[in-house]
N, C-alpha and C. Protein backbone atom coordinates (compact mmCIF):
# COMPACT_ATOMS: atom_id res chain seq x y z
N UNK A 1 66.03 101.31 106.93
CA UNK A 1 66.51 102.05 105.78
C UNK A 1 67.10 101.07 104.77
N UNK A 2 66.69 101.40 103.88
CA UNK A 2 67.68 100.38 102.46
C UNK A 2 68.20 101.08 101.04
N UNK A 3 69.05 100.61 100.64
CA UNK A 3 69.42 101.82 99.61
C UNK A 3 68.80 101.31 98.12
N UNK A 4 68.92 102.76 98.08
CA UNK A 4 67.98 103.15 96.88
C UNK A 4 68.45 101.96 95.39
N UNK A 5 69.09 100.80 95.35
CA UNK A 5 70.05 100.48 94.36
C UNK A 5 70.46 99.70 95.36
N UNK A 6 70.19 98.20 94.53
CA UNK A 6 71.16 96.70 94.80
C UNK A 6 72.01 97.23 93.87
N UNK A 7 73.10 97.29 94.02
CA UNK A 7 74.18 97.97 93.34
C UNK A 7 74.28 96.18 92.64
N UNK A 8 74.30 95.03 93.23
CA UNK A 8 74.68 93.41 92.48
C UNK A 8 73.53 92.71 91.82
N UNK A 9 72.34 93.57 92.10
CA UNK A 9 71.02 93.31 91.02
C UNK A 9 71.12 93.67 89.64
N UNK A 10 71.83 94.56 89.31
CA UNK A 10 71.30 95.06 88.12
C UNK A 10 72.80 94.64 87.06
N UNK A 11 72.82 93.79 86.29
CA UNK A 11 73.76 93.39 85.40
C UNK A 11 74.90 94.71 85.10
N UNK A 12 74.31 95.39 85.06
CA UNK A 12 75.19 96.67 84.79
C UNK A 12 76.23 97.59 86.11
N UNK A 13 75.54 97.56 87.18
CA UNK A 13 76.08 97.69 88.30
C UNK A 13 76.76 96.56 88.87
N UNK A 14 76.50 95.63 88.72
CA UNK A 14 76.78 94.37 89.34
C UNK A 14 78.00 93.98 88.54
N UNK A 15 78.57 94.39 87.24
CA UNK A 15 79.64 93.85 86.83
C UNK A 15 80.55 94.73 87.04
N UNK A 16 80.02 96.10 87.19
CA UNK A 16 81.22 97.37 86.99
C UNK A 16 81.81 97.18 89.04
N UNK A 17 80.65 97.26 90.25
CA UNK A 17 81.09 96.92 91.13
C UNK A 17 81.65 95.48 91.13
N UNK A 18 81.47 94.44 90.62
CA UNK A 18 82.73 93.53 90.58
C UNK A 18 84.00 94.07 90.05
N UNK A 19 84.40 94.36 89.21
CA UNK A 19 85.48 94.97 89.03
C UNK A 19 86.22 95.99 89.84
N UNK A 20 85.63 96.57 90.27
CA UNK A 20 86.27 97.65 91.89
C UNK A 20 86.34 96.62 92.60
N UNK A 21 86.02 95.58 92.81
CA UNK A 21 86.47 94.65 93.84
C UNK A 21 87.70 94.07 93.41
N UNK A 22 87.69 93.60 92.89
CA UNK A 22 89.02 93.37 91.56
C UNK A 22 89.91 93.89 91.86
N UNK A 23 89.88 94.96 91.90
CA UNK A 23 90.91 96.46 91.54
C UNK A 23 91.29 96.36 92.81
N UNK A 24 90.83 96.08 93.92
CA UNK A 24 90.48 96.46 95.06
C UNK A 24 91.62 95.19 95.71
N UNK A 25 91.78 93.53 95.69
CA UNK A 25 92.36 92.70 95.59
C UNK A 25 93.42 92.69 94.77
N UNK A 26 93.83 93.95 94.08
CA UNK A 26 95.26 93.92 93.51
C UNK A 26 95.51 94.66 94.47
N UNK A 27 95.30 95.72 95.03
CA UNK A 27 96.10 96.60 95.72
C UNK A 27 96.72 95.80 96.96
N UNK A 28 95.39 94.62 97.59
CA UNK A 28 96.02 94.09 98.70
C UNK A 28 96.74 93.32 98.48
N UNK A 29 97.49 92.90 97.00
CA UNK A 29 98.58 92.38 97.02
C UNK A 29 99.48 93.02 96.79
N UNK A 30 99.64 94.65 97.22
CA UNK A 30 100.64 95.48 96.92
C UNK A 30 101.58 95.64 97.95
N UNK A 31 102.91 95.99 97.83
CA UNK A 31 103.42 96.06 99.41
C UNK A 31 103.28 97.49 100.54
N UNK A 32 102.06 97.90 99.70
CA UNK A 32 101.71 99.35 100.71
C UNK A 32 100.90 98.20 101.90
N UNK A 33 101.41 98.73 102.88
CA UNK A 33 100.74 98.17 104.05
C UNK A 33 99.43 98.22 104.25
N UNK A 34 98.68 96.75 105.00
CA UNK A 34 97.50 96.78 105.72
C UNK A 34 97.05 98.25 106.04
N UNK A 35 97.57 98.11 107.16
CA UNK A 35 97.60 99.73 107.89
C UNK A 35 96.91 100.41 107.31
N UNK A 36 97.77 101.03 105.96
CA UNK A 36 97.82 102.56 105.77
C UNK A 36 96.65 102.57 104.68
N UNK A 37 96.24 101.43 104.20
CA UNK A 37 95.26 101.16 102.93
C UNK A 37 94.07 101.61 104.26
N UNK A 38 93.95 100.84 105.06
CA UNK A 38 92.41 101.12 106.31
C UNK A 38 92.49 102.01 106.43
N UNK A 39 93.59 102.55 107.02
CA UNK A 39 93.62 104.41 107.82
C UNK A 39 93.21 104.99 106.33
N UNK A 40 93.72 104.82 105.28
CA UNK A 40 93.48 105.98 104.24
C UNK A 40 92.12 105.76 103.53
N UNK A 41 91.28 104.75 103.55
CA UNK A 41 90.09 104.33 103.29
C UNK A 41 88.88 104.99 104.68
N UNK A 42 89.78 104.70 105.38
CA UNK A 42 88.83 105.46 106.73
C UNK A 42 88.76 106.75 106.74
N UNK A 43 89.96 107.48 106.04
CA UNK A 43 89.88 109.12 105.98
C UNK A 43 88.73 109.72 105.06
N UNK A 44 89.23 109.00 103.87
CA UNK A 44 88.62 109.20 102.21
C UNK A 44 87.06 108.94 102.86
N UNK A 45 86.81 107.93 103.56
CA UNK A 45 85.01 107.96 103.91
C UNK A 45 84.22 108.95 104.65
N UNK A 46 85.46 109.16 106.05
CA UNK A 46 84.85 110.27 106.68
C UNK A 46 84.84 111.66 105.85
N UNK A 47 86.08 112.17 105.13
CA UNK A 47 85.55 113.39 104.29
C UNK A 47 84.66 113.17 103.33
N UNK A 48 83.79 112.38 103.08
CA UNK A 48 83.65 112.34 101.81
C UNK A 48 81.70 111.37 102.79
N UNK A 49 81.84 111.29 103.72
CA UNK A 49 80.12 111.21 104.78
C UNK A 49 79.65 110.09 104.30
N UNK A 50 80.45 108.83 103.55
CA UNK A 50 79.97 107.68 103.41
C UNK A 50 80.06 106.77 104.91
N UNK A 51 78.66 106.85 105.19
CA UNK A 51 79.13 105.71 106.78
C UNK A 51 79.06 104.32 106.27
N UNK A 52 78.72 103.56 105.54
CA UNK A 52 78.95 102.50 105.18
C UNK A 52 80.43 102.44 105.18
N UNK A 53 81.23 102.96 104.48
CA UNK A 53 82.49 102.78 104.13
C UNK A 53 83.20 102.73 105.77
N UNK A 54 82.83 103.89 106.14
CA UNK A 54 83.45 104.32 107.84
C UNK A 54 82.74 103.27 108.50
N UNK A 55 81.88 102.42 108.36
CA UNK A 55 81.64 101.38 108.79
C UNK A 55 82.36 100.05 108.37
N UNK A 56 82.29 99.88 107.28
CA UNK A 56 83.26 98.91 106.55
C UNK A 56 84.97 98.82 106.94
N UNK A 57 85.06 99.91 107.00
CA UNK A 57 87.10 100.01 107.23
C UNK A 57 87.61 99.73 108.96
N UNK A 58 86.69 100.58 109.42
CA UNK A 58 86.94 100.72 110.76
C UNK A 58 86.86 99.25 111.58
N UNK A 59 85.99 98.61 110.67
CA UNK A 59 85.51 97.15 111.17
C UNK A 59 86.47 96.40 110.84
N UNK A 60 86.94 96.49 109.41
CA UNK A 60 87.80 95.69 108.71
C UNK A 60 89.47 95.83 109.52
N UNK A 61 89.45 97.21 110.02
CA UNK A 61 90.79 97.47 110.48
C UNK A 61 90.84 96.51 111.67
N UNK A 62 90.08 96.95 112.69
CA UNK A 62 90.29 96.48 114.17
C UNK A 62 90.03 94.56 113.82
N UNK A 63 89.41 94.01 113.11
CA UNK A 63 89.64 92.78 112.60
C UNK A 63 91.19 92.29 112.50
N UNK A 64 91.51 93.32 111.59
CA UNK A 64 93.42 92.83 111.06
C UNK A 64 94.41 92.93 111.94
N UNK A 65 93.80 93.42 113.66
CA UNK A 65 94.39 93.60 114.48
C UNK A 65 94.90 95.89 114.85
N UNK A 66 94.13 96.52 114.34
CA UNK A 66 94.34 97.98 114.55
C UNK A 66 93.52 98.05 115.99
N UNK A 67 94.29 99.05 116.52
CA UNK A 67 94.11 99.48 117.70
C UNK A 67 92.67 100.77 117.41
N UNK A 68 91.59 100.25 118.53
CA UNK A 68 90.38 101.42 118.38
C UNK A 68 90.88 102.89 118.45
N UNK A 69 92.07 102.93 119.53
CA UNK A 69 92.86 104.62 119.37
C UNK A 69 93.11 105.10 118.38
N UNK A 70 94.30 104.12 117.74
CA UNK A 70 94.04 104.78 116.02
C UNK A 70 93.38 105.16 115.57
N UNK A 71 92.23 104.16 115.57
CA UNK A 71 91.23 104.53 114.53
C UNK A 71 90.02 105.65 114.78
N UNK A 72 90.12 105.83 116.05
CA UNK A 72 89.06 106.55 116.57
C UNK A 72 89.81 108.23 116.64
N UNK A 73 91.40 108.26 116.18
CA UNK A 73 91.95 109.58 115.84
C UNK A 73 92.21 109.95 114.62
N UNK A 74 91.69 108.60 113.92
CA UNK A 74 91.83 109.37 112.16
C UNK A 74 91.39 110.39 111.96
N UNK A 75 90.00 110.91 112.33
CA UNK A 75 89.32 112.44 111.76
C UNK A 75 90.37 113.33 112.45
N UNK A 76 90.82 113.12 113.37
CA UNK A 76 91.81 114.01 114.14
C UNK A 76 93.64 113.81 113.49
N UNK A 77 93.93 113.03 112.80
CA UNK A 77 95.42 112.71 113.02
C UNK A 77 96.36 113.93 112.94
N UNK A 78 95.95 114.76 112.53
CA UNK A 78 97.09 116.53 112.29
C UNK A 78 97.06 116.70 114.32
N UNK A 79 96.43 116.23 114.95
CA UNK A 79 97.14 116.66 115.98
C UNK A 79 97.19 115.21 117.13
N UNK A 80 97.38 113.84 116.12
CA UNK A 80 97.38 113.07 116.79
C UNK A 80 98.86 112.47 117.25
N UNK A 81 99.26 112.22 118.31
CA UNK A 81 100.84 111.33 118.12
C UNK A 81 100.86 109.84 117.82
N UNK A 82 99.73 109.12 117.90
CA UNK A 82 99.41 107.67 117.24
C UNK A 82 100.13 106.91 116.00
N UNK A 83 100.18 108.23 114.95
CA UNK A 83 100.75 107.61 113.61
C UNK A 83 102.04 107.96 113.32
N UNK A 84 102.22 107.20 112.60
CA UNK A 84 103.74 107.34 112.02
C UNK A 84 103.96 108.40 110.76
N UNK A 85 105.22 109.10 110.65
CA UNK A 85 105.44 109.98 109.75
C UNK A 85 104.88 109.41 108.21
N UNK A 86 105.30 108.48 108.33
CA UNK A 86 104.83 107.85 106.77
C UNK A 86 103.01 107.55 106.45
N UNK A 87 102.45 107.24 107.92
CA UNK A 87 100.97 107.64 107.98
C UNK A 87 100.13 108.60 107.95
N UNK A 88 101.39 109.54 108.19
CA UNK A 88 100.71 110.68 108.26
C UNK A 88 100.66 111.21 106.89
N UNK A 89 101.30 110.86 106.17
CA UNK A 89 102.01 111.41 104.66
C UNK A 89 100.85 110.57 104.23
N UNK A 90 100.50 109.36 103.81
CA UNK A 90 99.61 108.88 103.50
C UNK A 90 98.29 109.59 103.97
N UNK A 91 97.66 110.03 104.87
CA UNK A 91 96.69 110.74 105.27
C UNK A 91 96.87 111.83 105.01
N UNK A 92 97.58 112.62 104.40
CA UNK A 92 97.55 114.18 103.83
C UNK A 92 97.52 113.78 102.27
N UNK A 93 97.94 112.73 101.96
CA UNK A 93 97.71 112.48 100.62
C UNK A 93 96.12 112.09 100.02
N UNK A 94 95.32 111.28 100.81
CA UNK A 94 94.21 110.99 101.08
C UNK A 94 93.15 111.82 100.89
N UNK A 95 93.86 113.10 102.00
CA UNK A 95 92.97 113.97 102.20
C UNK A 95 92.82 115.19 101.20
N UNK A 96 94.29 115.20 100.78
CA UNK A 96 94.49 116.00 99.81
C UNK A 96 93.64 115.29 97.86
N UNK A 97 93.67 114.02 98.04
CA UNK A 97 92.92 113.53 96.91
C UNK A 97 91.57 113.29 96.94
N UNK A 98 91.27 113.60 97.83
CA UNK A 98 89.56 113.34 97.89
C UNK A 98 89.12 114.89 97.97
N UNK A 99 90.07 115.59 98.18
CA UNK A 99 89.30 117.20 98.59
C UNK A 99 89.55 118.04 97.27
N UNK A 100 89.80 117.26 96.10
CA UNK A 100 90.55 118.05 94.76
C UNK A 100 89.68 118.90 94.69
N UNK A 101 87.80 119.30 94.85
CA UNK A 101 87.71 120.41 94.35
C UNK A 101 87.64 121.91 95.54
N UNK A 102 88.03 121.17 96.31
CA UNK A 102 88.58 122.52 97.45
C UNK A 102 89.57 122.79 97.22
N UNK A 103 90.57 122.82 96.89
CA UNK A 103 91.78 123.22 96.23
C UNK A 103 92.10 123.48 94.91
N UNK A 104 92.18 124.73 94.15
CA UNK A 104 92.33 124.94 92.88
C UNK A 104 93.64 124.24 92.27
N UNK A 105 94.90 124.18 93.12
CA UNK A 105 95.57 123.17 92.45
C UNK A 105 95.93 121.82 92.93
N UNK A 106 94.35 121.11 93.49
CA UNK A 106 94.82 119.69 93.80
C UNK A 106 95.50 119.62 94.56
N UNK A 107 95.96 118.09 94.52
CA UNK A 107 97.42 117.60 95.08
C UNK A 107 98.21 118.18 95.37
N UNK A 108 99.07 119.30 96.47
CA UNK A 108 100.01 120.08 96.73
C UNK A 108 101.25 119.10 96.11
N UNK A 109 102.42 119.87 95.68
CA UNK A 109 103.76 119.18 95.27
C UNK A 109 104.28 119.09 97.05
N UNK A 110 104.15 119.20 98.14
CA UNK A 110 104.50 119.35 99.02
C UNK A 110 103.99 117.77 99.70
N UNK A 111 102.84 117.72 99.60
CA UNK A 111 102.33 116.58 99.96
C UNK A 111 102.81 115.51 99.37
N UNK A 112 102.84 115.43 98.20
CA UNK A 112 103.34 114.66 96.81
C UNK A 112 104.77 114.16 97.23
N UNK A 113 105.76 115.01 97.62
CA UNK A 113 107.10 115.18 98.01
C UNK A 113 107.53 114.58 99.39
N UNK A 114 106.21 114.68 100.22
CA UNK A 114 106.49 113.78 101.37
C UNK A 114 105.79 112.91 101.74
N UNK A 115 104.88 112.06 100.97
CA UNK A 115 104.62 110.74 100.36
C UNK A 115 105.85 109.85 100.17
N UNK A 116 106.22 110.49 98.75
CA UNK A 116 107.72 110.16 98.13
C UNK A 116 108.56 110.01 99.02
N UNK A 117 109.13 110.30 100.35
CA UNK A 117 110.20 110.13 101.35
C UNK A 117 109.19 108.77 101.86
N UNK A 118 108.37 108.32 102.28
CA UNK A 118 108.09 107.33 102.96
C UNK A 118 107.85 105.83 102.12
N UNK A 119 107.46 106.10 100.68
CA UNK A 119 106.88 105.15 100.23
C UNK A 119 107.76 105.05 98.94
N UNK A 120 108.12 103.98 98.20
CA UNK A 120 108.46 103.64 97.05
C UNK A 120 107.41 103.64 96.17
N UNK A 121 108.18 103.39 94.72
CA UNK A 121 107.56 103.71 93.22
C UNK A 121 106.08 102.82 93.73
N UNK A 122 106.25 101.52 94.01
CA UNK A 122 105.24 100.54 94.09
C UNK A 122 104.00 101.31 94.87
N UNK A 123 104.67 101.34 96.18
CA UNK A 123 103.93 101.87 97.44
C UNK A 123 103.17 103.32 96.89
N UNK A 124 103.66 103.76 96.11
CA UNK A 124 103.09 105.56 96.15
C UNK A 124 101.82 104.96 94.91
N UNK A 125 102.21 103.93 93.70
CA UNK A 125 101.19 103.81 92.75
C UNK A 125 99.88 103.18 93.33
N UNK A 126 100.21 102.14 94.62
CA UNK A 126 98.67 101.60 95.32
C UNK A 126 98.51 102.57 96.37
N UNK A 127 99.08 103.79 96.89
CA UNK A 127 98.67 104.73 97.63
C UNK A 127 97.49 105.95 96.75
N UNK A 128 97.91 105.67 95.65
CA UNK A 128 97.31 106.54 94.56
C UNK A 128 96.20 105.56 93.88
N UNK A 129 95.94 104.58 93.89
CA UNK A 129 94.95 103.68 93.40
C UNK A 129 94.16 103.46 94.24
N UNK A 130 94.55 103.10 95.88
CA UNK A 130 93.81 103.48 97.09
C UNK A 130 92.87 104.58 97.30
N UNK A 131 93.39 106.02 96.81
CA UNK A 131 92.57 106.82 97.32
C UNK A 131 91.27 106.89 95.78
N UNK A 132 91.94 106.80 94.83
CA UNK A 132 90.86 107.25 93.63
C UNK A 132 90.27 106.03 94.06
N UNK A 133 90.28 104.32 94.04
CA UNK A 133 89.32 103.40 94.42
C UNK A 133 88.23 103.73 95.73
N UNK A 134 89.01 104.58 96.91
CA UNK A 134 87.85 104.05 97.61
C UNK A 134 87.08 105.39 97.89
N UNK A 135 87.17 107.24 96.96
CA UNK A 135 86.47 107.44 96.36
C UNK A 135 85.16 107.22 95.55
N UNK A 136 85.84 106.42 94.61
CA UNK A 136 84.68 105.64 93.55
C UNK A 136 83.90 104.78 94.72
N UNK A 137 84.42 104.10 95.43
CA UNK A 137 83.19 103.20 96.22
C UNK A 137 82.24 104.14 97.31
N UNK A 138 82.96 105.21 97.74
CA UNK A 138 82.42 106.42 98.79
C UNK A 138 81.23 107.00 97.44
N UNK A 139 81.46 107.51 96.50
CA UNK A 139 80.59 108.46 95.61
C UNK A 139 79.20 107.50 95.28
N UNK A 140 79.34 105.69 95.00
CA UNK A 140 78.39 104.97 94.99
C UNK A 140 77.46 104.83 96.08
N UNK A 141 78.44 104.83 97.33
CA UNK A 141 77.41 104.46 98.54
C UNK A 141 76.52 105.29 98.78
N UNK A 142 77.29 106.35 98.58
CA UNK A 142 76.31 107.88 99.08
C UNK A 142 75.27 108.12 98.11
N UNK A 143 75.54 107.98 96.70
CA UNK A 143 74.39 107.98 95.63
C UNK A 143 73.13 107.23 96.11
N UNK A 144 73.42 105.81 96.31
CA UNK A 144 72.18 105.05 96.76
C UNK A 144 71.96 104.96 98.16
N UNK A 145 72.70 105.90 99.13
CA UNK A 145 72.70 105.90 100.18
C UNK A 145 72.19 104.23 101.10
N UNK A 146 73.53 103.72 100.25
CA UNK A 146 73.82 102.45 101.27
C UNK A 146 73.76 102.81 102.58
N UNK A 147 72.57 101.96 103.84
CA UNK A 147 73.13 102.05 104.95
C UNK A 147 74.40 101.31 105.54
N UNK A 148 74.58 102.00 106.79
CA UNK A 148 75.69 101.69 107.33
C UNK A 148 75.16 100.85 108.78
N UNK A 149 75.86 100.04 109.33
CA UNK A 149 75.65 99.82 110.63
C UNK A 149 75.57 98.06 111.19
N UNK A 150 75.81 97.58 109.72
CA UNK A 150 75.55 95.61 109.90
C UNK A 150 76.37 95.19 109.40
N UNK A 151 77.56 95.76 108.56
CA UNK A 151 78.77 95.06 108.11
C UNK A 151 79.48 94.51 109.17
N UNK A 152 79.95 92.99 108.89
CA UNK A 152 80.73 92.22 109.97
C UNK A 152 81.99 92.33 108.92
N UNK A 153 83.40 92.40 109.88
CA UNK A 153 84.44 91.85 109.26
C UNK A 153 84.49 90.96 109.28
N UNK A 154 85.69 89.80 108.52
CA UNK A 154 86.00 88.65 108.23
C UNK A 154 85.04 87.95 106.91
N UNK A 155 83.88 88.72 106.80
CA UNK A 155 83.25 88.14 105.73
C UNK A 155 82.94 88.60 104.34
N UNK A 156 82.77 87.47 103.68
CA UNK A 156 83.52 88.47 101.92
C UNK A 156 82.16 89.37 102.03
N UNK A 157 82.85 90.44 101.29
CA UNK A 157 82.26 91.84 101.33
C UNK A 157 81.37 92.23 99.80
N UNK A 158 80.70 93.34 99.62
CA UNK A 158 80.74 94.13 98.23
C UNK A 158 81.02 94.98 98.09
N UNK A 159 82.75 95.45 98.74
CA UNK A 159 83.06 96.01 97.96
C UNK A 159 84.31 96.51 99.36
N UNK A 160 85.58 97.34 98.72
CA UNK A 160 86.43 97.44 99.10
C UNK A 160 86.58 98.45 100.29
């Protein structure tokens, strides 16, 4: 299988996905944790049926040192005991931003509110740049239906 679109062939794709990479290398210099950027990149892929991505994160996580339990209870975490309150807040936030058009009003203030108890001004703006970025990279993969299944971690990537 190969996708429909070298997303780094075509001058036009190839500069706009450089720039999500970009975008993508500020956040990891943000002080929202390793962690919660993978777990919430791993959520945003599985709702959203990009396996490249759920290939990409899951790989990338257990690389940075994440435990396969974790990661193998993200689709599950509402009834997992693995994560931490503040992970979990991050994963309802996630889930709640990638699912905006199942919900007529978005983002619950509830969710929003207990984000805010775990994370600072900094932490909540790359928690919120996190989920709309790895969206945008989930909505590309699936367009050209990038396969999934040969990404190695440790090696530079295309894309976040």
């Amino acid at each position: 299988m190969a996708a429909r679109l070298n997303v780094f062939a075509s001058p036009v794709t190839g500069e706009f996905w450089k720039h999500l990479i970009a975008a993508d290398q500020v956040l990891a210099d943000s002080t929202l944790p390793l962690a919660t950027r993978e777990l919430v990149k791993l959520r945003a892929s599985q709702v959203n049926g990009c396996g490249f991505c759920v290939d990409m994160h899951f790989k990338d996580a257990v690389h940075a040192g994440e435990s396969a339990t974790r990661l193998n209870l993200v689709a599950a975490w509402r009834e997992a005991t693995v994560f931490t309150e503040a992970e979990r807040a991050a994963l309802e936030l996630a889930e709640q931003g990638t699912r905006i058009a199942d919900a007529a009003g978005g983002v619950t203030d509830e969710a929003w509110t207990n984000a805010a108890q775990h994370y600072d001004e900094e932490q909540l703006a790359a928690l919120v740049c996190t989920i709309a970025l790895i969206n945008a990279f989930n909505r590309g993969n699936v367009i050209i239906q990038q396969p999934a299944g040969d990404y190695q971690a440790g090696r530079p990537h295309g894309h976040a």
